[in-house]
Protein backbone atom coordinates (compact mmCIF):
# COMPACT_ATOMS: atom_id res chain seq x y z
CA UNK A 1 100.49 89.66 115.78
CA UNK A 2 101.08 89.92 112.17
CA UNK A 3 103.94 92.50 110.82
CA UNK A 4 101.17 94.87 109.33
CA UNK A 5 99.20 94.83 112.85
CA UNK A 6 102.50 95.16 114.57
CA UNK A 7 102.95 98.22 112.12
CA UNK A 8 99.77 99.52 112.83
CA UNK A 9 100.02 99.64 116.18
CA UNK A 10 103.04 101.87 116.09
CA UNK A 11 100.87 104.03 113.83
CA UNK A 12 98.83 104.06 116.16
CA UNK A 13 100.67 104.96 118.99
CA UNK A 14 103.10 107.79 117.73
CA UNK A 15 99.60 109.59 116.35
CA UNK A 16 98.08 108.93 120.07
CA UNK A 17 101.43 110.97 120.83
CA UNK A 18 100.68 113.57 118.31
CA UNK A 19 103.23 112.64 115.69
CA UNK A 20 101.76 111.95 112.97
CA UNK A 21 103.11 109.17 111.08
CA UNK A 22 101.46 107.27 108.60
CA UNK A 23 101.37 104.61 105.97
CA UNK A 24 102.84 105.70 102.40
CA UNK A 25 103.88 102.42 100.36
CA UNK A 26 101.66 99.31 99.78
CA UNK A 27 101.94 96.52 97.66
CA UNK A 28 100.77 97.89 94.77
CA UNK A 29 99.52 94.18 93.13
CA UNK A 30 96.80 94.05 96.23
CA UNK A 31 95.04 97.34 95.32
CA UNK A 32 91.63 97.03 94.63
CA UNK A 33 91.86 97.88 90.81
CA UNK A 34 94.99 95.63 90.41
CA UNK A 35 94.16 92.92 92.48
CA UNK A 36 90.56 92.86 90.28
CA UNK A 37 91.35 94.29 87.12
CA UNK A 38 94.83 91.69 86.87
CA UNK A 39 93.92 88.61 89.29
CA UNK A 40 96.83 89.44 91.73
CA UNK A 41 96.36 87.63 94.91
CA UNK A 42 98.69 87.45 98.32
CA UNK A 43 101.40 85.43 98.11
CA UNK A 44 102.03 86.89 94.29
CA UNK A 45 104.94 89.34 95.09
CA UNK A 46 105.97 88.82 98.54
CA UNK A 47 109.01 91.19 98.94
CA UNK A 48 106.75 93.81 98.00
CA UNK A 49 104.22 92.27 100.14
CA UNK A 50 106.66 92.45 103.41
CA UNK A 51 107.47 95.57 102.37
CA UNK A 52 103.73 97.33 102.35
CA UNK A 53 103.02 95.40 105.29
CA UNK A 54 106.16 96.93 107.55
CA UNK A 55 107.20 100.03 106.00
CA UNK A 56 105.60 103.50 107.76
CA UNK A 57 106.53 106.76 106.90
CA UNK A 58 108.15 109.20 109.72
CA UNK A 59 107.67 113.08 110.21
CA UNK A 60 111.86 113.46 109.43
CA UNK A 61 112.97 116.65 107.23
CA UNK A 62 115.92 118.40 107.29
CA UNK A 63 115.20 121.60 109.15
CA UNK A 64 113.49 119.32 112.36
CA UNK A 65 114.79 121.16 115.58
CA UNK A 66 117.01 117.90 117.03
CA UNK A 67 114.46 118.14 120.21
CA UNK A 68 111.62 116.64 117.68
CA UNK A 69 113.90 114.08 116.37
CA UNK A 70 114.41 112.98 120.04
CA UNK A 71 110.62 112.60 121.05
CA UNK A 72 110.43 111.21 117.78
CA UNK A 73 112.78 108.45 118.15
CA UNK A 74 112.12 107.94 121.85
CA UNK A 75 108.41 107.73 121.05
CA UNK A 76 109.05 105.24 118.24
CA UNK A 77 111.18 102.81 120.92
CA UNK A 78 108.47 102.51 123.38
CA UNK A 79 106.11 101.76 120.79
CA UNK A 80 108.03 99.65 119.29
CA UNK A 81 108.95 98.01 122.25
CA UNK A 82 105.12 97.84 123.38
């Protein structure tokens, strides 16, 4: 499994748990526009590449009641560990 399936799959899963999580940053080069408008390909900027392809976004903010942060977190390890 590839890191962006292996990311997607703990998408995936936390939503299933009703925390919705979600995927905020891609590699910008390998947008539609870019990628046709400039002739970016994979393999172009891979450090932005791994980046898109692992980074999620979790529901963290500062006034989270430490019981969310827990089924959060706990959540996130089985998934991860799925």
């Amino acid at each position: 499994m590839g890191n962006s399936a292996i990311r997607d799959h703990v998408v995936d899963e936390l939503n299933k748990n009703g925390i919705g999580t979600v995927v905020n940053y891609r590699a910008i080069h390998l947008l539609s526009y870019f990628a046709k408008a400039l002739g970016y390909r994979r393999g172009d900027f891979p450090n932005a590449e791994r980046i898109g392809d692992e980074t999620l976004s979790l529901p963290f903010y500062p006034t989270m009641p430490i019981h969310f942060v827990d089924v959060v977190t706990e959540t996130l390890a089985r998934a991860v560990s799925a």
